[in-house]
Each structure stands twice: as structure tokens, then as C-alpha cells.
N, C-alpha and C. Protein backbone atom coordinates (compact mmCIF):
# COMPACT_ATOMS: atom_id res chain seq x y z
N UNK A 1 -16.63 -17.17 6.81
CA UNK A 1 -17.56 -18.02 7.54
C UNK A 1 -18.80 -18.26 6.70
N UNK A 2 -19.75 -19.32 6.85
CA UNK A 2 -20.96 -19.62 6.08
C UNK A 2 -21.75 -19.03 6.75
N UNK A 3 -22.64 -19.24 6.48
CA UNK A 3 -24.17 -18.23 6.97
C UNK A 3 -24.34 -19.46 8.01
N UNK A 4 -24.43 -20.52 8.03
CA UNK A 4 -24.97 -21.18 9.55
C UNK A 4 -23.80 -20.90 10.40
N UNK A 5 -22.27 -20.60 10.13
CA UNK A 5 -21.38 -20.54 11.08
C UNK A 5 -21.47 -19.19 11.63
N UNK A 6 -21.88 -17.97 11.02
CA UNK A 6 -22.02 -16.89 11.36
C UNK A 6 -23.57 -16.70 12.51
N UNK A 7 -24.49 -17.16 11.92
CA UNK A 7 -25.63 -17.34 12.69
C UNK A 7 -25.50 -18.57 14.12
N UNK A 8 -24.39 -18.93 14.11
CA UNK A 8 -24.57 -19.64 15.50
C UNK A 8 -23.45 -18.68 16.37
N UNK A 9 -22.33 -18.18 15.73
CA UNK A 9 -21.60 -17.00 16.39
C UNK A 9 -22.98 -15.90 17.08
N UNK A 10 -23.62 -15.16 16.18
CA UNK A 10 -24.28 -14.16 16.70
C UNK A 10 -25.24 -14.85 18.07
N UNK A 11 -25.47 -16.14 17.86
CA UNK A 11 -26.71 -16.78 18.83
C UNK A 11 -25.80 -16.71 20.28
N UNK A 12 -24.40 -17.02 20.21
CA UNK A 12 -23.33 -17.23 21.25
C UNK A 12 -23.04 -16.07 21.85
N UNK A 13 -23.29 -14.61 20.84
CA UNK A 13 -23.06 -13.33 21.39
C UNK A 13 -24.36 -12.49 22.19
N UNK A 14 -25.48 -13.30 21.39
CA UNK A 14 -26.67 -12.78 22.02
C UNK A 14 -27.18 -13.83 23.36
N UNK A 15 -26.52 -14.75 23.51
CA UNK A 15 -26.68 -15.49 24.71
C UNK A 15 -25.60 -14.74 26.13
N UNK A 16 -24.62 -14.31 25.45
CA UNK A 16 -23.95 -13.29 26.40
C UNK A 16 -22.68 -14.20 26.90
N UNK A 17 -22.49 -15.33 25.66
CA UNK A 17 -21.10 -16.16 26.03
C UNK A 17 -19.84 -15.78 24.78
N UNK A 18 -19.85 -14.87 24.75
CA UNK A 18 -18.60 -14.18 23.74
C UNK A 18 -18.20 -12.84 24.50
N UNK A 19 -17.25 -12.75 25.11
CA UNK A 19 -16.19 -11.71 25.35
C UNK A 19 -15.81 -10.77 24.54
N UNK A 20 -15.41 -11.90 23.61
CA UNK A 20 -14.42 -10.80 22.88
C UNK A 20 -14.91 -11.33 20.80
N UNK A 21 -15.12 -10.33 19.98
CA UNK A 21 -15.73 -10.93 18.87
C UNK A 21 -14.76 -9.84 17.80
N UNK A 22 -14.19 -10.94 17.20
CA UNK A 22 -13.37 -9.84 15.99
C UNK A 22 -13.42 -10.40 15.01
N UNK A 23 -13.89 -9.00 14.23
CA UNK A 23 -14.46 -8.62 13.00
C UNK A 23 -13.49 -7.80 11.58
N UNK A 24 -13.52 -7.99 10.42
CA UNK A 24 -13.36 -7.37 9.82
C UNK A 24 -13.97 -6.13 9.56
N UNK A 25 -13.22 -4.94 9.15
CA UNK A 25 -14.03 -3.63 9.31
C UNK A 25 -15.24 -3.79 8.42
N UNK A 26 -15.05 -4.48 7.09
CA UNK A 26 -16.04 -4.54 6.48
C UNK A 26 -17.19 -5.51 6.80
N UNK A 27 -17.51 -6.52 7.73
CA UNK A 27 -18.13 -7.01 8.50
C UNK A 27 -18.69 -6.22 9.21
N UNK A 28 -18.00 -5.25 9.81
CA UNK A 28 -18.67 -4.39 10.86
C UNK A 28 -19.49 -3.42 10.24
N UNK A 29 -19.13 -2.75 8.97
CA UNK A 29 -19.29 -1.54 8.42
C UNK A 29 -20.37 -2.04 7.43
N UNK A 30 -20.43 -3.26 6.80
CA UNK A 30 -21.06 -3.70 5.64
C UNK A 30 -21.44 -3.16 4.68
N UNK A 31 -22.39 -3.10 3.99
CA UNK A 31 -22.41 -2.40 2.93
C UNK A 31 -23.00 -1.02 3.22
N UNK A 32 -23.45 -1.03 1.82
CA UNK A 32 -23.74 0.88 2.11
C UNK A 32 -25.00 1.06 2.73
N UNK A 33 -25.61 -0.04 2.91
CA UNK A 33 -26.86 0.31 3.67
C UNK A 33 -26.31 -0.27 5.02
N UNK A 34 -25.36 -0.08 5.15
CA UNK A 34 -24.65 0.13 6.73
C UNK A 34 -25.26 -1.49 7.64
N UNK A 35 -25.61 -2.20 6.79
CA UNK A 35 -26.02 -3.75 7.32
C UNK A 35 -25.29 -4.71 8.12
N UNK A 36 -24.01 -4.97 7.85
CA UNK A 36 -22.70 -5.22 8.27
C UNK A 36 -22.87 -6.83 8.95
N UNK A 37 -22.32 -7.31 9.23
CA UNK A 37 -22.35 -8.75 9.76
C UNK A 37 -23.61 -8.90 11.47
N UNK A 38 -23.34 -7.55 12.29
CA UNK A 38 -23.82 -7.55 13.20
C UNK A 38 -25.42 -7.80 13.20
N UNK A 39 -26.17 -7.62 14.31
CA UNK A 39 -27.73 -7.16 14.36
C UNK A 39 -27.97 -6.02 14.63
N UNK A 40 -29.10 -5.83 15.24
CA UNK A 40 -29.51 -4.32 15.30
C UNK A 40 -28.93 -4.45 17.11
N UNK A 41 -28.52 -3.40 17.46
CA UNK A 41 -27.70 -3.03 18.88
C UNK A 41 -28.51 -3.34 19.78
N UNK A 42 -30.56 -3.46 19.73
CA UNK A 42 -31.54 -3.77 20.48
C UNK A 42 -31.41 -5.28 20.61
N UNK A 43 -30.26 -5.95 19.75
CA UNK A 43 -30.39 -7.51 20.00
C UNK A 43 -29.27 -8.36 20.34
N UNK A 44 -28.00 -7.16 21.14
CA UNK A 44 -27.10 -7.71 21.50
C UNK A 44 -26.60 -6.91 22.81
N UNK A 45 -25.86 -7.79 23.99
CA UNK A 45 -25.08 -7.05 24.81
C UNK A 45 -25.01 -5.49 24.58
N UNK A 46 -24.19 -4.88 25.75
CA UNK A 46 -23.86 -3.26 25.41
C UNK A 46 -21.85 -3.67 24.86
N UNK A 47 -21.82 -3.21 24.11
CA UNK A 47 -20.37 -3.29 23.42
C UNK A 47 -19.64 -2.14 24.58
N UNK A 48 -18.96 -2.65 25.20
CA UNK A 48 -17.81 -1.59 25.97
C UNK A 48 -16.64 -1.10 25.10
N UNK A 49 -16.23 -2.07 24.73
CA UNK A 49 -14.77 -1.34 24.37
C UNK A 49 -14.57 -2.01 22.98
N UNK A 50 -13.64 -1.44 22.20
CA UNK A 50 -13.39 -1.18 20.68
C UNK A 50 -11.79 -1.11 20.38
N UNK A 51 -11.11 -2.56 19.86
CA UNK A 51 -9.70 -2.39 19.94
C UNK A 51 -9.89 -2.13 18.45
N UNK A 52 -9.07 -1.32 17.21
CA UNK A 52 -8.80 -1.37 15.74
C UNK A 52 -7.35 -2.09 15.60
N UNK A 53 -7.15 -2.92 14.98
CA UNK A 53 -5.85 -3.64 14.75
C UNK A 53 -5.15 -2.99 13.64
N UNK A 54 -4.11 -2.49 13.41
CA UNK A 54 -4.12 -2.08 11.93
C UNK A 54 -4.48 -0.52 12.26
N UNK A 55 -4.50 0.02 13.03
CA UNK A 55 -5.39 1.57 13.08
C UNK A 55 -4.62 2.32 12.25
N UNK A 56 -3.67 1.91 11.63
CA UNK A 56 -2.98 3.25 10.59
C UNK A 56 -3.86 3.63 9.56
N UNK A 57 -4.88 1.82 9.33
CA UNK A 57 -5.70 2.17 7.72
C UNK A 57 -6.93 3.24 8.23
N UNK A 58 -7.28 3.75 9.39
CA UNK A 58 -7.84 4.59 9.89
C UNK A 58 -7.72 6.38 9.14
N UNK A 59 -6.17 5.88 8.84
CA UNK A 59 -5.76 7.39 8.48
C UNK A 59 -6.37 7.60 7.57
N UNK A 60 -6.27 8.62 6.59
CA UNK A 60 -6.81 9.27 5.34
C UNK A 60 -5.55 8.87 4.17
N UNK A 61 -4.51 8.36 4.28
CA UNK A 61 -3.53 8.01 3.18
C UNK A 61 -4.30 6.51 2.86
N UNK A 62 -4.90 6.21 3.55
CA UNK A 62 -5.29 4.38 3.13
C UNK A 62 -6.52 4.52 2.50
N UNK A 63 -7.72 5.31 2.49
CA UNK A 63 -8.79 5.18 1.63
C UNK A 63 -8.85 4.58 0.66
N UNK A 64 -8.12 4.62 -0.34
CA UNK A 64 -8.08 3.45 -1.62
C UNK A 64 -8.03 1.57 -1.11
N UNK A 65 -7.31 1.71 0.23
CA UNK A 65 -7.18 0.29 0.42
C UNK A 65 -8.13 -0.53 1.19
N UNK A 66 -8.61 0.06 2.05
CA UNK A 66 -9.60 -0.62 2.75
C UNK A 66 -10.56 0.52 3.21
N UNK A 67 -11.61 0.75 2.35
CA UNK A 67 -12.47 2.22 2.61
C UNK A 67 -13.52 2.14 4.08
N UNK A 68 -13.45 0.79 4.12
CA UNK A 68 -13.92 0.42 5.48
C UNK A 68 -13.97 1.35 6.45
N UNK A 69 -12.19 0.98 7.20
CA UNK A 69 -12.05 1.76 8.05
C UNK A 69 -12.26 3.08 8.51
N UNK A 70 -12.88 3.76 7.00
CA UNK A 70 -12.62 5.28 7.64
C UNK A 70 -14.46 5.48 8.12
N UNK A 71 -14.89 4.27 8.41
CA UNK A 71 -16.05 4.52 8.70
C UNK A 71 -16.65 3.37 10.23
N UNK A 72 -15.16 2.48 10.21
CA UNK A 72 -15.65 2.26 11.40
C UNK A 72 -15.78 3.41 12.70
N UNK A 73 -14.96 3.95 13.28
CA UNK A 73 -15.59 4.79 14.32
C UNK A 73 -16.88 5.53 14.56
N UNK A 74 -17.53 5.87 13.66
CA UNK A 74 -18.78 6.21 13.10
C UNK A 74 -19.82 5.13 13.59
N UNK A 75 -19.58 4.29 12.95
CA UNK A 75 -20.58 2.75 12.87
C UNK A 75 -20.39 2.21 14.66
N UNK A 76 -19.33 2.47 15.02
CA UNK A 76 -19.06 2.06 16.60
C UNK A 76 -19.58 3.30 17.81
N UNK A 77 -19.46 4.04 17.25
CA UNK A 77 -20.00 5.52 18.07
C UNK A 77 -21.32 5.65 18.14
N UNK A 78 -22.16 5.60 16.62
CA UNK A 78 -23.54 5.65 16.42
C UNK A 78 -24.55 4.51 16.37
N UNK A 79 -23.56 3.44 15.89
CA UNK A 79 -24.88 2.09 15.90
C UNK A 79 -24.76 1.26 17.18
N UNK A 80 -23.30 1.76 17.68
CA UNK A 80 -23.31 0.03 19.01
C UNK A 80 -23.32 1.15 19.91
N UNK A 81 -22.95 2.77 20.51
CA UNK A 81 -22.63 3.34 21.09
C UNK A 81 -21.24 2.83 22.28
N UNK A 82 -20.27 2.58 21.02
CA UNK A 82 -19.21 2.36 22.11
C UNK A 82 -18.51 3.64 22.40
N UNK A 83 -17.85 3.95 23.22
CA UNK A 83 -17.32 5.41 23.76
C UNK A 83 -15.79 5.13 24.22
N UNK A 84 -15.31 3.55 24.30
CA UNK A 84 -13.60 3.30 24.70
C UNK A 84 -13.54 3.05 23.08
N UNK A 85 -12.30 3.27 23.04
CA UNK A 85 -11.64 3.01 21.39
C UNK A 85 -9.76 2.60 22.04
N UNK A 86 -9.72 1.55 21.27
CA UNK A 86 -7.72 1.43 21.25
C UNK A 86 -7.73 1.01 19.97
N UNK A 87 -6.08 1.56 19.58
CA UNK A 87 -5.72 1.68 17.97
C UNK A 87 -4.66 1.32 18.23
N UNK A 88 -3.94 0.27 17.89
CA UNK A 88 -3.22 -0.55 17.62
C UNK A 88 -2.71 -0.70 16.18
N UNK A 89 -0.67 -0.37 15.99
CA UNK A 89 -0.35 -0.48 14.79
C UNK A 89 1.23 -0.10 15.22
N UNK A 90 1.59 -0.90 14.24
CA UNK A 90 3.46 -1.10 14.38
C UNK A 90 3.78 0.15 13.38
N UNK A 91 3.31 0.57 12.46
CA UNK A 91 4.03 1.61 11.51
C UNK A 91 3.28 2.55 11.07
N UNK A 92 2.59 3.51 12.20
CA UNK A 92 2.45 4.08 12.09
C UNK A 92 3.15 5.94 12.34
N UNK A 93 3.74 6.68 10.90
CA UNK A 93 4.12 8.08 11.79
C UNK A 93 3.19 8.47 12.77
N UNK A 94 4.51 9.40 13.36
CA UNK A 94 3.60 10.76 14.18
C UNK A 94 2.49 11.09 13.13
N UNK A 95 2.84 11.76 12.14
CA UNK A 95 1.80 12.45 11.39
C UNK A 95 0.63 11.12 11.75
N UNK A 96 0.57 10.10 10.89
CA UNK A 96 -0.61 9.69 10.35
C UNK A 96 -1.30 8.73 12.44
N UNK A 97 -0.14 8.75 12.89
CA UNK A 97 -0.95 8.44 14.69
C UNK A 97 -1.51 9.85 14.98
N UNK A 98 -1.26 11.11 14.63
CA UNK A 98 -2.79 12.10 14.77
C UNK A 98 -4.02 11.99 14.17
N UNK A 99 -3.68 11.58 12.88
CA UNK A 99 -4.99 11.43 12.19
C UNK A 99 -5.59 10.51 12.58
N UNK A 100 -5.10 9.60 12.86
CA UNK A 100 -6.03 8.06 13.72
C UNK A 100 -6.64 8.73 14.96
N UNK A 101 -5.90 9.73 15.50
CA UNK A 101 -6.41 10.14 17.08
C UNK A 101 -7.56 10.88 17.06
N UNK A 102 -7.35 11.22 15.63
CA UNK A 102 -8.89 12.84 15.09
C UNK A 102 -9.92 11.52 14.94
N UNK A 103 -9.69 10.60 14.44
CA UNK A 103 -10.65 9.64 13.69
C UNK A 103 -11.33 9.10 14.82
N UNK A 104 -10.91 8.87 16.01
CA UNK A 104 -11.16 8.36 17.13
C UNK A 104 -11.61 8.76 17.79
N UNK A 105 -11.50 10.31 17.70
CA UNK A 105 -12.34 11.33 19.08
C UNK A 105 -11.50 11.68 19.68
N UNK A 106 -10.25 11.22 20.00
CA UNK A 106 -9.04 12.11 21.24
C UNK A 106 -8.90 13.67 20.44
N UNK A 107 -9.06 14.25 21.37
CA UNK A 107 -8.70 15.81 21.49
C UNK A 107 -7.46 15.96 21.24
N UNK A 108 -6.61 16.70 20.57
CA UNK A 108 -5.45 17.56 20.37
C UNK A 108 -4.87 17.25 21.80
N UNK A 109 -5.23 17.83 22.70
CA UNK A 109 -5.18 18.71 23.56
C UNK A 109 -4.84 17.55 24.74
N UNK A 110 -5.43 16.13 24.41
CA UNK A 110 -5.13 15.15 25.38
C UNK A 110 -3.92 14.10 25.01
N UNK A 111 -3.46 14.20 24.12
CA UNK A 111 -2.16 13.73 23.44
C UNK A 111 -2.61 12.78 22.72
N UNK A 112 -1.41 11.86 22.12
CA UNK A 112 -1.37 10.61 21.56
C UNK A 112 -0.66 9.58 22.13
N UNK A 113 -1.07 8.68 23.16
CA UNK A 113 0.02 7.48 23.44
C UNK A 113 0.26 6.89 22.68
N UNK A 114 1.75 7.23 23.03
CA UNK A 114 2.23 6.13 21.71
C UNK A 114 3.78 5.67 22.11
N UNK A 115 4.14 4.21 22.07
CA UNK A 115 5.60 3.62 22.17
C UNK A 115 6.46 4.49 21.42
N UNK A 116 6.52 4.74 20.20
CA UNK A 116 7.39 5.39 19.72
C UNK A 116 6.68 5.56 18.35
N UNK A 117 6.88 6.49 17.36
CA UNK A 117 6.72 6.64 15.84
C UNK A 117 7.94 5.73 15.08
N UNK A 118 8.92 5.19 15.24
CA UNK A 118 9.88 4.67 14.50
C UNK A 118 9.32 3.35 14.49
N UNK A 119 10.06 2.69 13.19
CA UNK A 119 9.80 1.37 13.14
C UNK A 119 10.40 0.45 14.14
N UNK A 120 9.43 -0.11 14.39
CA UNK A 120 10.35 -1.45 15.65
C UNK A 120 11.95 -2.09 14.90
N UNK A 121 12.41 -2.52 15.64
CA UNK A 121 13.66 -3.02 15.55
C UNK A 121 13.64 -4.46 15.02
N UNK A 122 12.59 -5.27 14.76
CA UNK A 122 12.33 -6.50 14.46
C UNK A 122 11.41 -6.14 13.12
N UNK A 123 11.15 -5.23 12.69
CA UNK A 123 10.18 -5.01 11.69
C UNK A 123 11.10 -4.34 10.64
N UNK A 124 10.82 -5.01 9.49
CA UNK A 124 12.00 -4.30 8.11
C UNK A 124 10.88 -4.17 7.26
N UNK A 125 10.77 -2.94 6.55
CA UNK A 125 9.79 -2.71 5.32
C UNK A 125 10.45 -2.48 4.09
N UNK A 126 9.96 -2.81 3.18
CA UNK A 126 10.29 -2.20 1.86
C UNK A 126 9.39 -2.14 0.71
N UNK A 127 9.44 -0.94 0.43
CA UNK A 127 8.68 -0.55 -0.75
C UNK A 127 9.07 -0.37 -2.35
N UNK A 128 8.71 -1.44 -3.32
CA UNK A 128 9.46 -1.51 -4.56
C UNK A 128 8.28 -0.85 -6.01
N UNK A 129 9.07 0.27 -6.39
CA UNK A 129 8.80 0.57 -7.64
C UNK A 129 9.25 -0.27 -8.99
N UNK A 130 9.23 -1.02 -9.06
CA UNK A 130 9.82 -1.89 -9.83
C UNK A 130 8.52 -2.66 -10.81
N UNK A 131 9.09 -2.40 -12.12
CA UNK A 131 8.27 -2.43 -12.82
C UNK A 131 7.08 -4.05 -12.88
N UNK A 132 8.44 -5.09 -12.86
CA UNK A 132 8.39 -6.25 -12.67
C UNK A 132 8.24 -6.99 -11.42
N UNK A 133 6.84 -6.94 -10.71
CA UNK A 133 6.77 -6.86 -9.50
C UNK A 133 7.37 -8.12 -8.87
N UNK A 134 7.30 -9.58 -9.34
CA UNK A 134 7.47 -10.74 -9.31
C UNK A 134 8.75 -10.75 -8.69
N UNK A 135 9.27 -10.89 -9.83
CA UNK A 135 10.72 -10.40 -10.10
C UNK A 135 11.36 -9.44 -8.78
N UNK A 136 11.20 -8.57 -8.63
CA UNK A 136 11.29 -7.73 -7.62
C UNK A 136 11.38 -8.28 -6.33
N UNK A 137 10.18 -8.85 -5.82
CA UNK A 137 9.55 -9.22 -4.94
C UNK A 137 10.72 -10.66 -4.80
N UNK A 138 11.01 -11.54 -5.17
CA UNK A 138 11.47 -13.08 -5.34
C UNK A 138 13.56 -12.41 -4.78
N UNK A 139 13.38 -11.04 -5.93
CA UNK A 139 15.23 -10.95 -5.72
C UNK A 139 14.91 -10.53 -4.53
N UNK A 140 14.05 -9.40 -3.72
CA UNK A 140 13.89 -9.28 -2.33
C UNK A 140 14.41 -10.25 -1.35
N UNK A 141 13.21 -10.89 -1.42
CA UNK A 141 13.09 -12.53 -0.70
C UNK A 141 15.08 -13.17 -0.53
N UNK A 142 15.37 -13.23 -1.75
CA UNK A 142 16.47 -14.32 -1.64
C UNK A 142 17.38 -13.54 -0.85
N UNK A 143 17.70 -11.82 -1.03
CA UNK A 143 18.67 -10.74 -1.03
C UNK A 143 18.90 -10.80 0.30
N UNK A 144 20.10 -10.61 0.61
CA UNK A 144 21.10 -10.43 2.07
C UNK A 144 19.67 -9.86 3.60
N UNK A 145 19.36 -9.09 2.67
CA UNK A 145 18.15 -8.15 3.80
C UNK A 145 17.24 -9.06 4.50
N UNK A 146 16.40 -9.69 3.08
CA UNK A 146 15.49 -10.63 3.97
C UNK A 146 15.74 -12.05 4.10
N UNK A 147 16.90 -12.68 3.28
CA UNK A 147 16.95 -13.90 3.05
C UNK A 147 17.23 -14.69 4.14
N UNK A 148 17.85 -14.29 5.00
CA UNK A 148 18.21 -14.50 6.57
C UNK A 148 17.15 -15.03 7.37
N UNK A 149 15.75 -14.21 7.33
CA UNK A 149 14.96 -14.31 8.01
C UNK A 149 14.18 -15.49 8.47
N UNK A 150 13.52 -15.80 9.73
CA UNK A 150 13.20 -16.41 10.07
C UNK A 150 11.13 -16.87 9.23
N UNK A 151 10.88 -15.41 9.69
CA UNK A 151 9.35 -15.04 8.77
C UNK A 151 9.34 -14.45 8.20
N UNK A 152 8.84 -13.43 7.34
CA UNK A 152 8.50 -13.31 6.43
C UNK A 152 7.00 -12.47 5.70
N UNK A 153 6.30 -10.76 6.26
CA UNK A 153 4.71 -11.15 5.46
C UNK A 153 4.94 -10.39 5.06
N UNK A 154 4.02 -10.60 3.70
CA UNK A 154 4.04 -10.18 2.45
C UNK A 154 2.46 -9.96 2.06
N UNK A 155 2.30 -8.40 2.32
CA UNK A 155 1.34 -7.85 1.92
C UNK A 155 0.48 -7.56 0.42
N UNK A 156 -0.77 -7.61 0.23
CA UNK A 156 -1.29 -7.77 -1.49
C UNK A 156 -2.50 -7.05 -0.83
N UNK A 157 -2.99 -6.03 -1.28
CA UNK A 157 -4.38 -5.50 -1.71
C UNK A 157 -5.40 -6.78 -1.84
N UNK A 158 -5.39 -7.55 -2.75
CA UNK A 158 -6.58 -8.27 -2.99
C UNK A 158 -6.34 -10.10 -2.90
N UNK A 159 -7.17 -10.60 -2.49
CA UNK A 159 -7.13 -12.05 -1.91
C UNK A 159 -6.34 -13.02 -3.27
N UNK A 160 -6.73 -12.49 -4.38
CA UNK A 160 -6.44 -12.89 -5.94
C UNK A 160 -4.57 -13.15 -6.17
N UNK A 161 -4.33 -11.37 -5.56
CA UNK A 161 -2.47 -11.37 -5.50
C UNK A 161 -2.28 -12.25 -4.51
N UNK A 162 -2.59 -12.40 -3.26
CA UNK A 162 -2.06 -12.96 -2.25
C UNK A 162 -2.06 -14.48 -2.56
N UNK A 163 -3.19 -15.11 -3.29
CA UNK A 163 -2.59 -16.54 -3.88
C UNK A 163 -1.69 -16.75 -5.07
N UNK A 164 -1.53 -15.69 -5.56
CA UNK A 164 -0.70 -15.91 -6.99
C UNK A 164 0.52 -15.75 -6.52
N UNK A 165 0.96 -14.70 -5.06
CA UNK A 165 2.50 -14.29 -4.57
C UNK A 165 2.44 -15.31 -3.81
N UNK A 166 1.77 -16.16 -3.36
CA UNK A 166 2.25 -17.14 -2.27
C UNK A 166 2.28 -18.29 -2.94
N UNK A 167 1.88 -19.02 -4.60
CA UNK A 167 2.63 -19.99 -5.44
C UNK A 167 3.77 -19.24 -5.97
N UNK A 168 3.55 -18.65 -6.53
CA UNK A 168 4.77 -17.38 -6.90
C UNK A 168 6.59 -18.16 -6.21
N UNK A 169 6.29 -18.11 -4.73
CA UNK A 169 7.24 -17.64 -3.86
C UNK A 169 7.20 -19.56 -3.35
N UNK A 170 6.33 -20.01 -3.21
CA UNK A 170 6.56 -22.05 -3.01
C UNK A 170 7.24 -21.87 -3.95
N UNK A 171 7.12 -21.60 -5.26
CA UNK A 171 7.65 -22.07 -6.32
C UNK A 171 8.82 -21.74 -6.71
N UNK A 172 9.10 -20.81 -6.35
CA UNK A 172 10.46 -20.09 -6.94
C UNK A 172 11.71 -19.64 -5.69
N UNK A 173 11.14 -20.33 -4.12
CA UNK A 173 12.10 -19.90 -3.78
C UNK A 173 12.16 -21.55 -2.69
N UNK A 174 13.17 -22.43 -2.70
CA UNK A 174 13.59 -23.72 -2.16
C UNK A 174 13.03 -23.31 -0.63
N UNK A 175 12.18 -24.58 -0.30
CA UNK A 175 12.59 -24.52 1.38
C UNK A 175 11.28 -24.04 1.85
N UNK A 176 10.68 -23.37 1.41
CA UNK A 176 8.91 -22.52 1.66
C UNK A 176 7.92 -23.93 1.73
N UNK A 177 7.83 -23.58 3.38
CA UNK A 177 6.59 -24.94 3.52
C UNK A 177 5.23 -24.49 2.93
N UNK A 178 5.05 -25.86 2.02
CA UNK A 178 3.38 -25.69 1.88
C UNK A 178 2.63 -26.19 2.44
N UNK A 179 1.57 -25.21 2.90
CA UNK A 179 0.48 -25.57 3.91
C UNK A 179 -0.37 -26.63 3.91
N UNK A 180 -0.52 -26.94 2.31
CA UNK A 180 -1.46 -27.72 1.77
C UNK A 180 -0.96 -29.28 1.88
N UNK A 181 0.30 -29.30 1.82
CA UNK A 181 0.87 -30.75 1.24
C UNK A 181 1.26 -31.39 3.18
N UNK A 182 1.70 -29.95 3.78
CA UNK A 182 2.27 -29.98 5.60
C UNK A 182 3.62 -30.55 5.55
N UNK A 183 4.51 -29.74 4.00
CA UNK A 183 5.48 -30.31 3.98
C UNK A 183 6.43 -28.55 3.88
């Protein structure tokens, strides 16, 4: 968003006509002087409740990927004083849905709701060591497993991979609508 699109969002939240406002963790968390997209908590609504999308990157195995998260609950507890939290995530283990539950404040002792620890039945992952990631990634795509498929996401660390795998994949695999052309 630009700085006038962001500054007429906050005017809409401090007028008390936004419900519901979602943020990137690092928006929320901002930098290290803890600044973050928001205002100071004296200049907005009382924040009730706190959904995390993604709550697996909550765990302690994701720190390298989005260091954010392991500091939103913190930033939501101490700067907005929210006290509801929901964590929301398709693949997450048992193991790492405790560590989200420690991160969150649930007690041991009060469980973990949770649908199930297994992967959903509509959700296929795969993880490739492969030296030649491209390559890898493209024989994936075409291969019996996913080639079938209807969709398709394809995860990248940084905004940089995610445009280079998504010409990558227009380019090298027939049939991939481009967004740009609306063909």
C-alpha cells in the first residue's frame, strides 16, 4: 500500500468503520523500534480478538523465514492488549501445534484444538533437495502427482523467487494463464 492508502485505512479504523483489519506480521511487528504499520493503542478502538493465519510460522522451526512472527503475540499482548488469540494452519504437527499453543499463552494443561495433525486430503506437499531447483520444480509440475491438478501454490522465501518461479513456470509449462496479458 502507499502511504496515502495506508493513512486513509488507519483514518477508517480510527473512525471505528473497520471490523476486521489484516496485516502482515511485519506490519504489525515493524521494525525494531517496534513502530509497525499501526498507531499508538491511545489512538485506536480496543482490539478484541487476534486470528494468526499461517500460525505454524509461530513455531520456533520458522525463525529464519519470517522472524516476525515469533514476536507477534508479544506486540498483541503488550501494545494493543489483546487477550483472544486463534491460530489457524493446514500443516501443522502435533509437535510444532504445541509450540504455537506455548507462543500463544494456552496452558499445557488446557489442550490444543485441533481438526487433526495430518495433512488434509486435498493438500499434497513436497519437499525437493535437488540441486537444480528449476528443473526440479518444472519436472514436479508436469509429473503424474501434480500435473493433474486443478491449482497449484508454490511457495518462495523472497518476493524476487516468487517472480522468477512464476515466469519460470508461464514459460516452460503450456496452458498457465497470465495475469498480465488475462490470457
Amino acid at each position: 500500500m502507499s502511504r496515502s492508502q495506508r493513512e486513509s485505512v488507519m483514518e477508517k479504523v480510527r473512525a471505528g468503520k473497520v471490523q476486521v483489519l489484516l496485516l502482515s506480521p511485519e506490519a504489525l511487528v515493524g521494525s525494531g523500534l517496534g513502530s509497525g504499520f499501526l498507531p499508538g493503542r491511545d489512538q485506536l478502538p480496543p482490539v478484541a480478538f487476534a486470528c494468526l493465519d499461517e500460525a505454524h510460522c509461530v513455531s520456533q522451526w520458522s525463525h529464519n523465514f519470517r522472524p516476525a512472527y515469533l514476536r507477534i503475540c508479544k506486540v498483541l499482548r503488550e501494545r494493543w492488549g489483546v487477550r483472544c488469540f486463534l491460530g489457524l494452519t493446514a500443516t501443522a504437527t502435533a509437535a510444532t501445534a504445541r509450540d504455537v499453543a506455548e507462543h500463544l499463552g494456552i496452558p499445557p494443561e488446557q489442550g490444543i484444538p485441533e481438526r487433526s495433525a495430518a495433512v488434509p486430503e486435498n493438500l499434497r506437499l513436497s519437499v525437493s533437495m535437488d540441486t537444480d531447483r528449476d528443473w526440479a520444480l518444472l519436472s514436479l509440475l508436469r509429473g503424474e502427482r501434480f500435473g493433474s491438478l486443478d491449482s497449484i501454490l508454490v511457495y518462495c522465501t523472497r518476493r524476487e523467487d516468487t517472480e522468477r518461479v512464476a515466469a519460470l513456470i508461464r514459460t516452460q509449462i503450456p496452458g498457465i494463464p497470465n495475469r498480465n496479458s488475462g490470457k
